[in-house]
PDB file of N, CA and C in Angstrom:
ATOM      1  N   UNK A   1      27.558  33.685  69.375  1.00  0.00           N
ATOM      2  CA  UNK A   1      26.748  34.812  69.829  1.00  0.00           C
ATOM      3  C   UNK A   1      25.663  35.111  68.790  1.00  0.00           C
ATOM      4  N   UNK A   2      24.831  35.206  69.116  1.00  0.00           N
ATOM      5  CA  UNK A   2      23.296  35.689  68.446  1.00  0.00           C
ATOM      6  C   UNK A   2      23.489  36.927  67.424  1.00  0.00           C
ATOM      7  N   UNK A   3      22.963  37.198  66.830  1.00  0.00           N
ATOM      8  CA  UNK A   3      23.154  38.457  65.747  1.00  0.00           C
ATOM      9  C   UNK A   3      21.910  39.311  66.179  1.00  0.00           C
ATOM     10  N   UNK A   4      21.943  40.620  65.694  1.00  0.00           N
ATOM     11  CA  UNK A   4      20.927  41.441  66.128  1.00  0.00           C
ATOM     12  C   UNK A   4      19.358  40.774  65.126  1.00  0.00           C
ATOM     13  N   UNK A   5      19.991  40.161  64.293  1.00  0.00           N
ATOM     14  CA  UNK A   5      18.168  39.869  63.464  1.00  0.00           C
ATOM     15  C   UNK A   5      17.757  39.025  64.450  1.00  0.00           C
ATOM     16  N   UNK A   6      18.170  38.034  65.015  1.00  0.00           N
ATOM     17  CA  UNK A   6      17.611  36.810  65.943  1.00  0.00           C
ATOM     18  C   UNK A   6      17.511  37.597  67.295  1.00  0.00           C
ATOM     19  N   UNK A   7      18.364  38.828  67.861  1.00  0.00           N
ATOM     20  CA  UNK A   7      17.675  39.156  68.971  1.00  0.00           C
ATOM     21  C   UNK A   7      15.920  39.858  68.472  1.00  0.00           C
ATOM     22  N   UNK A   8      16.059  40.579  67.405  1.00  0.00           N
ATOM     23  CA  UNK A   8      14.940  41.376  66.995  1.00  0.00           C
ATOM     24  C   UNK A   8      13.674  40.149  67.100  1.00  0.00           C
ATOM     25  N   UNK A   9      13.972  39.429  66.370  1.00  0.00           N
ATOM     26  CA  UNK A   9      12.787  38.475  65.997  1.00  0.00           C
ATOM     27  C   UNK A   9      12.245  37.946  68.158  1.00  0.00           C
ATOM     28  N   UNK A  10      12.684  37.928  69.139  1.00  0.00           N
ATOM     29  CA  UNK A  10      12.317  38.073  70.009  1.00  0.00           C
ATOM     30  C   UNK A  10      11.609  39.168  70.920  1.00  0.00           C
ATOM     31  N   UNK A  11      11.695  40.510  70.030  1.00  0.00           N
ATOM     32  CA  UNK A  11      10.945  41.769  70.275  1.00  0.00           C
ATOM     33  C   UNK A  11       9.516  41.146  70.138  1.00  0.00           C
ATOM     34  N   UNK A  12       8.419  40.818  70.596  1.00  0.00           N
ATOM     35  CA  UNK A  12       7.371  40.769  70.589  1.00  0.00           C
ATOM     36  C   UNK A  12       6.766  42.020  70.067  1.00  0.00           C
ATOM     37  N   UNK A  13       6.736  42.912  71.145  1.00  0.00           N
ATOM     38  CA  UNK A  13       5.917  44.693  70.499  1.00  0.00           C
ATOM     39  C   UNK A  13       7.077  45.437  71.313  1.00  0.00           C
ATOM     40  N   UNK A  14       6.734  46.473  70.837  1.00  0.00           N
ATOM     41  CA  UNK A  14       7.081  47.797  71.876  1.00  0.00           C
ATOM     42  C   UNK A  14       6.199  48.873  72.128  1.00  0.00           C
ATOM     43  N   UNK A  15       6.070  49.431  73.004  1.00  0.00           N
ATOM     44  CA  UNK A  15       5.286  50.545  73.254  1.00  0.00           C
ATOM     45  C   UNK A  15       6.226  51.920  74.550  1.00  0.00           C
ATOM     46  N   UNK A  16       5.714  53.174  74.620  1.00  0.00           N
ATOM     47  CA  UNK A  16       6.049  53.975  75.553  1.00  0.00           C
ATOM     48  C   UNK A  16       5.179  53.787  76.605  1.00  0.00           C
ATOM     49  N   UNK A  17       5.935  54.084  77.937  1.00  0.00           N
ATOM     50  CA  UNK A  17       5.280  54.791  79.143  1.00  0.00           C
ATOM     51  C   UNK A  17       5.796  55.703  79.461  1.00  0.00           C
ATOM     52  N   UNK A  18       4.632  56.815  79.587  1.00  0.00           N
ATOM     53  CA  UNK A  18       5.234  58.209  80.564  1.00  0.00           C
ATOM     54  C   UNK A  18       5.310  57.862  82.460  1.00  0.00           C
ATOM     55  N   UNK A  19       5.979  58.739  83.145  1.00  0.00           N
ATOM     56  CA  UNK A  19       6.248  58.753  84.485  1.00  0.00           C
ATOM     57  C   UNK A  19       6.466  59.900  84.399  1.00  0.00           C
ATOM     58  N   UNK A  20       5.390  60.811  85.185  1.00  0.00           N
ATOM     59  CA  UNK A  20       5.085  61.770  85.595  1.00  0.00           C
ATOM     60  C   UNK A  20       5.070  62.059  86.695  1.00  0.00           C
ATOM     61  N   UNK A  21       6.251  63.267  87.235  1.00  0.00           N
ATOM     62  CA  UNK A  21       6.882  63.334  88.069  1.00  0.00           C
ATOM     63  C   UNK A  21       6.942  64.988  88.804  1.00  0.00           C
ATOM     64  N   UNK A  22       5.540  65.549  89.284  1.00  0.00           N
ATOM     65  CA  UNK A  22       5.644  66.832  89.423  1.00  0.00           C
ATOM     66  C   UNK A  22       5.542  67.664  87.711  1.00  0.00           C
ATOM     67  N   UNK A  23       6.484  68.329  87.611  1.00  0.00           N
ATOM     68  CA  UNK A  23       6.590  68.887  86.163  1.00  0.00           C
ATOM     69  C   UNK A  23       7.745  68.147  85.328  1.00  0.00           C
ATOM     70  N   UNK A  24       8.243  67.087  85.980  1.00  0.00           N
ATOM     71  CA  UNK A  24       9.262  66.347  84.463  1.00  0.00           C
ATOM     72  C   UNK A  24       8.264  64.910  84.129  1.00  0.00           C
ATOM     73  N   UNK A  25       8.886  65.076  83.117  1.00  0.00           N
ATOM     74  CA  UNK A  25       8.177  63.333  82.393  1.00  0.00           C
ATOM     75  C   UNK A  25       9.303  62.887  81.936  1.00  0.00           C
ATOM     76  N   UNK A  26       9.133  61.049  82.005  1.00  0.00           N
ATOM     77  CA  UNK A  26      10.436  60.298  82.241  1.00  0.00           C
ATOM     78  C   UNK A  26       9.458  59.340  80.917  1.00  0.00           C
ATOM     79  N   UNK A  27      10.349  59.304  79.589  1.00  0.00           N
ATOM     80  CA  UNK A  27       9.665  58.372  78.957  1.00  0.00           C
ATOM     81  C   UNK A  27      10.570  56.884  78.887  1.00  0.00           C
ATOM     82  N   UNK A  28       9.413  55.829  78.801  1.00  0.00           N
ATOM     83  CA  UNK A  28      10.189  54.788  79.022  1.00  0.00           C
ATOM     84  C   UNK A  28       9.563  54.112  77.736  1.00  0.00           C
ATOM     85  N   UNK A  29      10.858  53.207  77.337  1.00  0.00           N
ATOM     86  CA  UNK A  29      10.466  52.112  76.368  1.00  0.00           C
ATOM     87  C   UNK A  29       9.876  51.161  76.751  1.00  0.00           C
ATOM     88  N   UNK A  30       9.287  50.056  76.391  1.00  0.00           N
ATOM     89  CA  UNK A  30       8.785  49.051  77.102  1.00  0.00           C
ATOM     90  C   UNK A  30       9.015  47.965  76.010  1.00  0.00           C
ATOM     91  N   UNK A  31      10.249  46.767  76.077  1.00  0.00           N
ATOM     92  CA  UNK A  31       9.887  45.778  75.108  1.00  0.00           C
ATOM     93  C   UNK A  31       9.520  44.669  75.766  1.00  0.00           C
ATOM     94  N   UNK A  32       8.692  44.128  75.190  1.00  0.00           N
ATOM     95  CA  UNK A  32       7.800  42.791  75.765  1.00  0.00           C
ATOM     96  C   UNK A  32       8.973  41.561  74.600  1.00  0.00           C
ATOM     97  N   UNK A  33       9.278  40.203  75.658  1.00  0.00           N
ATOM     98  CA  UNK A  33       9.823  39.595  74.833  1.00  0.00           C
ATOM     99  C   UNK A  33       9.539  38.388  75.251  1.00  0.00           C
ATOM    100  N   UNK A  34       9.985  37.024  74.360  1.00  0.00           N
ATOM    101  CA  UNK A  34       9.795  35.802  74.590  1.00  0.00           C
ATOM    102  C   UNK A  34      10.283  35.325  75.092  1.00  0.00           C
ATOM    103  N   UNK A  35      11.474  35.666  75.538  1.00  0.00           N
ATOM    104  CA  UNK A  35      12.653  34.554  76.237  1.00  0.00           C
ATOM    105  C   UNK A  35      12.867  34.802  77.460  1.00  0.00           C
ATOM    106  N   UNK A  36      13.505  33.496  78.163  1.00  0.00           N
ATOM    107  CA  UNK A  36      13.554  33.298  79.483  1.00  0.00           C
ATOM    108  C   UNK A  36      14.060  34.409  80.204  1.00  0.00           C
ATOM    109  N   UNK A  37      13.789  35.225  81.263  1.00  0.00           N
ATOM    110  CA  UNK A  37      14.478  36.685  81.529  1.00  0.00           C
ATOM    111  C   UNK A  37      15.006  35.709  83.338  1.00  0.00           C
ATOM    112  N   UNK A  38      14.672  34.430  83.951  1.00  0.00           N
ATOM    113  CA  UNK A  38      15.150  34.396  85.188  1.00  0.00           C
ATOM    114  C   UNK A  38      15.910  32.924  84.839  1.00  0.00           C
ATOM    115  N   UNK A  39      17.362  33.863  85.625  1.00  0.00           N
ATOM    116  CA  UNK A  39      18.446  32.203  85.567  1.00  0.00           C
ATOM    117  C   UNK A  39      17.667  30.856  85.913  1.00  0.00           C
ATOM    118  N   UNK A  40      16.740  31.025  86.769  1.00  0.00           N
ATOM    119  CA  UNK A  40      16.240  29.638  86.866  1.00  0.00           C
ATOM    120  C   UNK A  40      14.781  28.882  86.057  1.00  0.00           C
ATOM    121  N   UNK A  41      14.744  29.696  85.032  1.00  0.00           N
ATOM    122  CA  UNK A  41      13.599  29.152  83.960  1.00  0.00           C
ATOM    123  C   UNK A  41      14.264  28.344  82.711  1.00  0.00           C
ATOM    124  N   UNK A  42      13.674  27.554  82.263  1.00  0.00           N
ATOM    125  CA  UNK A  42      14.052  26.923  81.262  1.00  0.00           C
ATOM    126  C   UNK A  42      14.225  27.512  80.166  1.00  0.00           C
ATOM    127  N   UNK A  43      15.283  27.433  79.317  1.00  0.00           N
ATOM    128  CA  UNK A  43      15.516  28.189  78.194  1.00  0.00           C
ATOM    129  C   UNK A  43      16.482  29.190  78.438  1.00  0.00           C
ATOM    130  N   UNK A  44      16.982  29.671  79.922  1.00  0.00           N
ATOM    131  CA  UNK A  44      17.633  31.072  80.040  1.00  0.00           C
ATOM    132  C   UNK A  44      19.109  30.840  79.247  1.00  0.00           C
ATOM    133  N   UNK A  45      19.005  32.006  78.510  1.00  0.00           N
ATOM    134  CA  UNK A  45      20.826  32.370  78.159  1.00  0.00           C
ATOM    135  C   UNK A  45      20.980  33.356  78.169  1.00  0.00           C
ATOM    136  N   UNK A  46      22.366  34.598  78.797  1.00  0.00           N
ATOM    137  CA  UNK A  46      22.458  35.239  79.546  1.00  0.00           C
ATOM    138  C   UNK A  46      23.200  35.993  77.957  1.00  0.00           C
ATOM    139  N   UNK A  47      23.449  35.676  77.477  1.00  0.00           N
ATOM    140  CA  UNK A  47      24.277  35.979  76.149  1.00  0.00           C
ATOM    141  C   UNK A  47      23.001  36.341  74.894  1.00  0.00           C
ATOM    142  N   UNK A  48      22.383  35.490  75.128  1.00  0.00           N
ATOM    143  CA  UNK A  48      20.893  36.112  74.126  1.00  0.00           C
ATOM    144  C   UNK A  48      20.308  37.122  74.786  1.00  0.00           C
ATOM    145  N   UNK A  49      19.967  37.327  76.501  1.00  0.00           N
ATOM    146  CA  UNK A  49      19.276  38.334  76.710  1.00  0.00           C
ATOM    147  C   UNK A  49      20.173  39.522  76.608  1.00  0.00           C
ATOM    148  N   UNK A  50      21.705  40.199  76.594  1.00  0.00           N
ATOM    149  CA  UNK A  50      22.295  40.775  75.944  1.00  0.00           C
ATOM    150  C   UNK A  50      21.980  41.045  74.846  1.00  0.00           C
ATOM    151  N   UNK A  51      21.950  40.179  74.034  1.00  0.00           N
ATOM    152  CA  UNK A  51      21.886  40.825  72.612  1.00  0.00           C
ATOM    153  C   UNK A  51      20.400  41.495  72.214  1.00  0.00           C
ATOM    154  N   UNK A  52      19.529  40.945  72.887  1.00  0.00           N
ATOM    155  CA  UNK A  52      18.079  41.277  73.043  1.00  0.00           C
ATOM    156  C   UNK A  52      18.753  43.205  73.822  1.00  0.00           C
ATOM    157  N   UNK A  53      18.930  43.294  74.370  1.00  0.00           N
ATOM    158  CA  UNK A  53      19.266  44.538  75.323  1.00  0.00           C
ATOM    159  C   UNK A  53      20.167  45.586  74.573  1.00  0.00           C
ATOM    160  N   UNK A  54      20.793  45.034  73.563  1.00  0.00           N
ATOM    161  CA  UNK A  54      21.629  45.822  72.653  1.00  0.00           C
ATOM    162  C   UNK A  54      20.279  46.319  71.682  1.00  0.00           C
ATOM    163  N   UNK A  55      19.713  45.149  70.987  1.00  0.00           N
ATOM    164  CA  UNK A  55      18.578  45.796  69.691  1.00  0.00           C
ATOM    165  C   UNK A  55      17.592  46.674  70.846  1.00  0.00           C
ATOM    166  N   UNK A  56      17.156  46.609  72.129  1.00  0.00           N
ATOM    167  CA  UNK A  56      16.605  47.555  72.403  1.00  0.00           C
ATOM    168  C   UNK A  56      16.882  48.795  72.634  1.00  0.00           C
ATOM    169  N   UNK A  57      18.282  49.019  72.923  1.00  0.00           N
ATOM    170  CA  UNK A  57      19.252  50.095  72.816  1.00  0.00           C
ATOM    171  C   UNK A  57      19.263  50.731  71.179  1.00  0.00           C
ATOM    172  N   UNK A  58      19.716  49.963  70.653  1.00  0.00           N
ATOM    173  CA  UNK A  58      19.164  50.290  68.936  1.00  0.00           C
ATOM    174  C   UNK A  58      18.157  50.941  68.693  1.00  0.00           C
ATOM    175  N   UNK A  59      16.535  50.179  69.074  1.00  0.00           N
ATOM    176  CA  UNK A  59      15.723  50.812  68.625  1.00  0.00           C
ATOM    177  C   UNK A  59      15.678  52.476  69.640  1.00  0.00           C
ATOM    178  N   UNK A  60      15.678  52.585  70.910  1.00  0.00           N
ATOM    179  CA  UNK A  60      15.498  53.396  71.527  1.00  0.00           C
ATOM    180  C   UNK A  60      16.493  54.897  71.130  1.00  0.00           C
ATOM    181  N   UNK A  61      17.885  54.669  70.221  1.00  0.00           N
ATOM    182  CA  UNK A  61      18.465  55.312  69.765  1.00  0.00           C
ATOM    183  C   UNK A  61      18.383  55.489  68.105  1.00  0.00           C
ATOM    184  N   UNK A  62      17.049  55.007  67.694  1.00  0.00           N
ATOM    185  CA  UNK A  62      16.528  55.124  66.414  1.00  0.00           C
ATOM    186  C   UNK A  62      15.372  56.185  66.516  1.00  0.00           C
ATOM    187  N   UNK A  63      14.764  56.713  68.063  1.00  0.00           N
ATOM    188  CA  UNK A  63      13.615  56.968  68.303  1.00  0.00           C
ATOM    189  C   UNK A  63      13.649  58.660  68.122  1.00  0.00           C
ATOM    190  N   UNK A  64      12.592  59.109  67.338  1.00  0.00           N
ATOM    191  CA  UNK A  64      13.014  60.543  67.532  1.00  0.00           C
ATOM    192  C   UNK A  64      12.818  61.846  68.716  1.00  0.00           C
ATOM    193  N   UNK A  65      12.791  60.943  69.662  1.00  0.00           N
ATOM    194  CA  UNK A  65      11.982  61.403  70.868  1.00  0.00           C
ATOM    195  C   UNK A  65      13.205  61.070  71.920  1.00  0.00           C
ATOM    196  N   UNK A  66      13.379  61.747  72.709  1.00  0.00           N
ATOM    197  CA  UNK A  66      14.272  61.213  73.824  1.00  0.00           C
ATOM    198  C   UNK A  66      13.875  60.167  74.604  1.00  0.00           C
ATOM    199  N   UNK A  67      14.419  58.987  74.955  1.00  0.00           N
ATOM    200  CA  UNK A  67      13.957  57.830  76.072  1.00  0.00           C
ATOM    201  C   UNK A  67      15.057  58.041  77.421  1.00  0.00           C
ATOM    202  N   UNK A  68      14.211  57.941  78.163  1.00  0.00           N
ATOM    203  CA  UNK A  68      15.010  57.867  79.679  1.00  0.00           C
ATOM    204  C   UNK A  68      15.009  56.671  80.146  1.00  0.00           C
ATOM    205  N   UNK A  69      14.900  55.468  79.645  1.00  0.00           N
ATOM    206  CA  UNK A  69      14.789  54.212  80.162  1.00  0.00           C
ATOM    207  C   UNK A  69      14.654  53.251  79.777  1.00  0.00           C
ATOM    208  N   UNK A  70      14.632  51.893  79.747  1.00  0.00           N
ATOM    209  CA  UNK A  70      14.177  50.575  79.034  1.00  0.00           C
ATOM    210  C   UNK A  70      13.919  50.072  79.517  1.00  0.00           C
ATOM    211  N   UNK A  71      12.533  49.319  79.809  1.00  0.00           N
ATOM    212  CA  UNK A  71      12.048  48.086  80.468  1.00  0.00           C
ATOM    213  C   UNK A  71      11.905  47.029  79.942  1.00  0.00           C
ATOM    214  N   UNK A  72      12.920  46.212  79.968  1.00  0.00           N
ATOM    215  CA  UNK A  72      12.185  44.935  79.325  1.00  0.00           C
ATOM    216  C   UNK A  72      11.349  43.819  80.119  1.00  0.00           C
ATOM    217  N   UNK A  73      10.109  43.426  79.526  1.00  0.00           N
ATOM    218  CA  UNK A  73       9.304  42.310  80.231  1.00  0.00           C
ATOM    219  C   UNK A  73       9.188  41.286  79.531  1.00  0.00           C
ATOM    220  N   UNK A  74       8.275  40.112  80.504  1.00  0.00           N
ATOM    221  CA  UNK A  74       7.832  38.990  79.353  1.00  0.00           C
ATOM    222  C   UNK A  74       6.872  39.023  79.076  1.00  0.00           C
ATOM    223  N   UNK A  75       6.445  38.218  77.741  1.00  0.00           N
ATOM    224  CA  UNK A  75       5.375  38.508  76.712  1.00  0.00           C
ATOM    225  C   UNK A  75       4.161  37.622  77.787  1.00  0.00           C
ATOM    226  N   UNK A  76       2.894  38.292  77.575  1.00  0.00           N
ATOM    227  CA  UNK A  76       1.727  37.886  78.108  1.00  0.00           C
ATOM    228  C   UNK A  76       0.960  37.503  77.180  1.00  0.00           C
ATOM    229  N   UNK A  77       0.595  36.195  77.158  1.00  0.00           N
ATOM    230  CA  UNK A  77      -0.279  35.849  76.317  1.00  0.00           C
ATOM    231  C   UNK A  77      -1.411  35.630  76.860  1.00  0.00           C
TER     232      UNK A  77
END
């Protein structure tokens, strides 16, 4: 199993989005990453994108701001 430094080093960036909803706002994390996110792409392991999903849990519970969510995507180059 992967360690959290090798999921990290697949964090590309992170950034927030708000979702604005009447009068609540829903903030979301957004990590952009490198690795395969669909069972049928080359490279997928279902055990790395876990551990990728734990360090984003990490950072989002490092944040001093409340998060209502996590999106993870793939990196656009």
């Amino acid at each position: 199993m992967r360690t959290d430094r090798e999921a990290e080093r697949h964090i590309i960036r992170t950034w927030f989005e708000w979702v604005i909803d009447g009068l609540a706002r829903k903030v979301i994390l957004v990590v952009e990453t490198d690795l395969a996110m669909q069972p049928d792409e080359q490279g997928y392991e279902l055990l790395t994108l876990d551990t990728l999903r734990a360090a984003a849990i990490a950072r989002s519970r490092a944040s001093p701001g409340a998060i209502d969510r996590i999106r993870i995507v793939p990196v656009r180059y």
